[in-house]
Protein backbone atom coordinates (compact mmCIF):
# COMPACT_ATOMS: atom_id res chain seq x y z
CA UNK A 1 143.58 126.88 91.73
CA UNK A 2 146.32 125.10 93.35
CA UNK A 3 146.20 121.36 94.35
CA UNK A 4 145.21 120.54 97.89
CA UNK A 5 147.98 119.98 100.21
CA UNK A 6 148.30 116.72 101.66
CA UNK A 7 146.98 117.44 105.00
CA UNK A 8 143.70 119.27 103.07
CA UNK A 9 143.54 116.21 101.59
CA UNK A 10 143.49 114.23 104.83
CA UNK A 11 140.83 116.47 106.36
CA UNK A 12 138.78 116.41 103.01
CA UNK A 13 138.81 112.11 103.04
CA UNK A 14 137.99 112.14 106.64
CA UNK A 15 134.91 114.88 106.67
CA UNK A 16 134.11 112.42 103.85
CA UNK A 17 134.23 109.04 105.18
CA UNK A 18 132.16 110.49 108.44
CA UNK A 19 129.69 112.28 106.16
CA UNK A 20 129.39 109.14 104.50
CA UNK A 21 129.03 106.77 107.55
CA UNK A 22 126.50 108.71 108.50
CA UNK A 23 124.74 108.32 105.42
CA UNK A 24 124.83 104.71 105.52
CA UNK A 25 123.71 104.66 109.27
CA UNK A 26 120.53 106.80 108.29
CA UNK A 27 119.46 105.42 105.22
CA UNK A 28 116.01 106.54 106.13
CA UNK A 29 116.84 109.96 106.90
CA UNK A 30 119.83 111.90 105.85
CA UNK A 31 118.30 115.35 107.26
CA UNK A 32 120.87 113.87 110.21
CA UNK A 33 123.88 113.99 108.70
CA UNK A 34 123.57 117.89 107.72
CA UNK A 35 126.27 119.53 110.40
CA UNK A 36 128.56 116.02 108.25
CA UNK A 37 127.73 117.28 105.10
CA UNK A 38 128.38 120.65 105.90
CA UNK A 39 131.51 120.04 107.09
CA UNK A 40 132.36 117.81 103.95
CA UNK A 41 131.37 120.44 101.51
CA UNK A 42 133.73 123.19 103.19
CA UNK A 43 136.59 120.61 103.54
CA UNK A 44 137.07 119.72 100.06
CA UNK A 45 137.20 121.14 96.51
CA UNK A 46 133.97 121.71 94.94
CA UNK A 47 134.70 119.88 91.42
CA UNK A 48 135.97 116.89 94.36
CA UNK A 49 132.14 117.21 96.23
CA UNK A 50 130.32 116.84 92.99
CA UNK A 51 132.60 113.51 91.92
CA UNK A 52 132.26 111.63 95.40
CA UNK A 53 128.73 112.57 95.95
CA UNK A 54 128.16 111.14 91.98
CA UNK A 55 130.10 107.79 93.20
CA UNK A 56 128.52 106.91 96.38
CA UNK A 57 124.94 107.59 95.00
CA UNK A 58 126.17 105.44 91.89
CA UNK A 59 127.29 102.45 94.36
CA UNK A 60 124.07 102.43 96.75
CA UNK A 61 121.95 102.16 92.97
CA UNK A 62 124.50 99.14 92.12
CA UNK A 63 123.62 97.49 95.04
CA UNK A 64 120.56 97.68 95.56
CA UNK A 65 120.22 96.41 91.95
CA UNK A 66 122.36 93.28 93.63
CA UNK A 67 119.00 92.53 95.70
């Protein structure tokens, strides 16, 4: 598979960082950020997905520990 082009990688960081402030907006209920996630998941690379998803669930558990 061939590396993402830069502008794939411009739409894959922005689905992102909406999919994500959604997530932190609805911390109660993520059901609401589904159409985000969707369009996440088909703007980036799979193994990409899996690695973000791993580090932002990592960094709300180090915070909260913070508390």
């Amino acid at each position: 598979m061939a590396a993402p082009s830069m502008k794939e990688r411009q739409a894959c960081w922005g689905a992102r960082d909406e999919y994500w402030k959604c997530l932190d907006e609805n911390t109660e209920d993520a059901s609401r950020c589904k159409k985000l996630r969707s369009s996440f998941e088909s703007s980036c690379p799979q193994q990409w997905i899996i690695d973000q998803l791993r580090w932002f669930y990592l960094n709300i558990r180090l915070q909260r520990a913070e508390y």
